[in-house]
C-alpha atoms as a PDB file:
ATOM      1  CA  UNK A   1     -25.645  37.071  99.273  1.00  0.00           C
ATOM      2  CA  UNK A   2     -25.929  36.179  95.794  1.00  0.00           C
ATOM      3  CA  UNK A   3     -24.113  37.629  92.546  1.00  0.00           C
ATOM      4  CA  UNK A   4     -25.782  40.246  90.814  1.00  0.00           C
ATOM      5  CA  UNK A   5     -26.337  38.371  87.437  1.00  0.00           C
ATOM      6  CA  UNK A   6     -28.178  35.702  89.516  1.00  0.00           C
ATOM      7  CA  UNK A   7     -31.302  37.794  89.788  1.00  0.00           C
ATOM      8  CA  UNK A   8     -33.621  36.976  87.450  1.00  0.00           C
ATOM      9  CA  UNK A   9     -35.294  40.373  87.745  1.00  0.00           C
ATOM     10  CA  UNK A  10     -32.018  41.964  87.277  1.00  0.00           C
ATOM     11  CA  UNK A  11     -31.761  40.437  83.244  1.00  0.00           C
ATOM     12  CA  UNK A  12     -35.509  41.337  82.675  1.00  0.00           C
ATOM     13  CA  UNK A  13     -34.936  44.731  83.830  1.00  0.00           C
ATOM     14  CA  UNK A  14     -31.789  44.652  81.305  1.00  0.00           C
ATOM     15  CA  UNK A  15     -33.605  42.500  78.812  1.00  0.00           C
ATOM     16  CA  UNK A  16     -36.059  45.184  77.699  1.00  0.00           C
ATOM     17  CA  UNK A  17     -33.974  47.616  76.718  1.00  0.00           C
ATOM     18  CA  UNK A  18     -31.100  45.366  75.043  1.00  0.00           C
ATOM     19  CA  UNK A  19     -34.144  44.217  73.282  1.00  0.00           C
ATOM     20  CA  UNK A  20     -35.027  47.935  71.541  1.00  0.00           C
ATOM     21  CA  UNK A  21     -31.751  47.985  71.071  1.00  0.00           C
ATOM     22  CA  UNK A  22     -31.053  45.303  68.804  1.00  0.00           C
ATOM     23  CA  UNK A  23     -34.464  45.649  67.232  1.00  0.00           C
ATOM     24  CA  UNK A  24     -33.679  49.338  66.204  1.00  0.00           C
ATOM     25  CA  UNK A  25     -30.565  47.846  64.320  1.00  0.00           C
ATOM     26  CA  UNK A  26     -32.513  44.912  62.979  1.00  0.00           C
ATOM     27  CA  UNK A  27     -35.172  48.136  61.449  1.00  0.00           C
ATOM     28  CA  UNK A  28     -32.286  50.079  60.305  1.00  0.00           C
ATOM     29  CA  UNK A  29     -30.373  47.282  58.068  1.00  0.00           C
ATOM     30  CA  UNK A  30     -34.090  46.943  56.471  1.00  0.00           C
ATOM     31  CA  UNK A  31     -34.339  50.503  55.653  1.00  0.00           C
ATOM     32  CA  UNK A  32     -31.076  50.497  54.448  1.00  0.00           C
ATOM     33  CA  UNK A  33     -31.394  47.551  52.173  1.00  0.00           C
ATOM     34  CA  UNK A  34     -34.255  48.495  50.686  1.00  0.00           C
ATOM     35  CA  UNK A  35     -35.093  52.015  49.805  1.00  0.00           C
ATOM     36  CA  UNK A  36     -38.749  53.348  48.929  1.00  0.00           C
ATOM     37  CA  UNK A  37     -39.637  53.738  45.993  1.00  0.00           C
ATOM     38  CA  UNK A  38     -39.580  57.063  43.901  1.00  0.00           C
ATOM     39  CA  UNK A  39     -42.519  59.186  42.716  1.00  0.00           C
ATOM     40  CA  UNK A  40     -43.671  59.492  39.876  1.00  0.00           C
ATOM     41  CA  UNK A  41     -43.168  62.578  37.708  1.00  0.00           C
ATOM     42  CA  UNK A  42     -47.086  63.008  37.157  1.00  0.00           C
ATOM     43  CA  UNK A  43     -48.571  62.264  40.401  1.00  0.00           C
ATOM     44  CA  UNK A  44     -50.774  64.652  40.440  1.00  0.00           C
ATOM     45  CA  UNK A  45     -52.365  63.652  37.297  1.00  0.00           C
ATOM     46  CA  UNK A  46     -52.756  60.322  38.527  1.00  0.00           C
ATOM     47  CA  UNK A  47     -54.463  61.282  41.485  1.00  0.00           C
ATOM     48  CA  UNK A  48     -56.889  63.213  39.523  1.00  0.00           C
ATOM     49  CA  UNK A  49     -57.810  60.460  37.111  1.00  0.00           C
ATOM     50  CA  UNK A  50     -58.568  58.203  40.483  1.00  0.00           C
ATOM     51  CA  UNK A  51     -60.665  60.809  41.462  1.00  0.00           C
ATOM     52  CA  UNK A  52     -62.662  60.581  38.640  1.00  0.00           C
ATOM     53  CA  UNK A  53     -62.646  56.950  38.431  1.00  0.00           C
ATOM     54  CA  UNK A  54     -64.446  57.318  41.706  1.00  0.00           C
ATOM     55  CA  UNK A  55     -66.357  60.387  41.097  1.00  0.00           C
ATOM     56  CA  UNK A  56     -67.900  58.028  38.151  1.00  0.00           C
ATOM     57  CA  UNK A  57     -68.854  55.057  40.541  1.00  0.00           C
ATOM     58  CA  UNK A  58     -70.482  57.053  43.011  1.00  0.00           C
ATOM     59  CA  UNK A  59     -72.917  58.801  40.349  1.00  0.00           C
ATOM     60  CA  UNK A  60     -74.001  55.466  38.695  1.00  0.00           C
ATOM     61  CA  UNK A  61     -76.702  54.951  40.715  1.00  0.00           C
ATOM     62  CA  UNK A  62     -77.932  58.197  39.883  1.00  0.00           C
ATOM     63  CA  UNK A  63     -77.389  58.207  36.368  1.00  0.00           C
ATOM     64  CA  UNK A  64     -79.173  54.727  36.282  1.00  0.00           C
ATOM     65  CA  UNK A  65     -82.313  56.176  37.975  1.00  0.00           C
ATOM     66  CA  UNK A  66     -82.287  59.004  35.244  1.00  0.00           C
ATOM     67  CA  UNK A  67     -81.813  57.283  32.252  1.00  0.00           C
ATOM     68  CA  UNK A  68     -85.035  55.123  33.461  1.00  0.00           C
ATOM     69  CA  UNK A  69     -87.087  57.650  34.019  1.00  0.00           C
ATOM     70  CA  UNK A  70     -86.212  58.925  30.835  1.00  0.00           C
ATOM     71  CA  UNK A  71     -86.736  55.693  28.823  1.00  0.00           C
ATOM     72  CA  UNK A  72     -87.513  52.549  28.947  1.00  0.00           C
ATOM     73  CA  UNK A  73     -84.144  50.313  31.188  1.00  0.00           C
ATOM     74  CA  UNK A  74     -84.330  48.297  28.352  1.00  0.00           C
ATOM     75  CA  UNK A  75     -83.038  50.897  26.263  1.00  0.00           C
ATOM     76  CA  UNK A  76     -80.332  52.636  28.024  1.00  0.00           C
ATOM     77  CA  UNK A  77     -77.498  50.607  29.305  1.00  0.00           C
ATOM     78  CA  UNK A  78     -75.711  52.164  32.245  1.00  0.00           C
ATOM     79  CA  UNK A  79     -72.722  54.097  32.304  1.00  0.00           C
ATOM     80  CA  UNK A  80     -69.731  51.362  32.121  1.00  0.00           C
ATOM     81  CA  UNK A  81     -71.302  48.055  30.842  1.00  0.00           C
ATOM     82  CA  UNK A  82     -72.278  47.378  27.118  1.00  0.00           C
ATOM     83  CA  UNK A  83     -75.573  46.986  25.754  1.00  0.00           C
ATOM     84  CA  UNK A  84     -77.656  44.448  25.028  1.00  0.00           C
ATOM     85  CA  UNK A  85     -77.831  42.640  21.549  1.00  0.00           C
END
């Protein structure tokens, strides 16, 4: 009869676990290192100006089809690029 650490199924049954193990250390010395980030004081106010950045890009096409039926495309640039000369 052989030894038990002579089993090769023996140190992959072992292996798995000693593997969490030392890879749950290995994630805690990174968290510990380095530590998120704080947030910001006006978060909320940032949020809602992303909103609107977004509101505004979703309406273009809209606004675009508007303004040309309005006047002439020549005449109305759309909402976020300059006119002509």
């Amino acid at each position: 009869m052989d030894a038990w650490w002579r089993h090769p199924l023996l140190w992959m049954v072992i292996g798995g676990p000693a593997a969490v193990v030392v890879a749950s250390f290995v994630t805690f010395w990174l968290a510990w290192r380095s530590p998120d980030a704080l947030v910001s004081e006006d978060y909320y106010r940032e949020g809602v100006e992303i909103n609107k950045t977004l509101a505004a890009k979703k309406l273009m096409p809209a606004l675009a089809g508007r303004n040309h039926a309005a006047t002439p495309a020549d005449d109305v640039p759309l909402p976020g690029r300059k006119a002509a000369p």
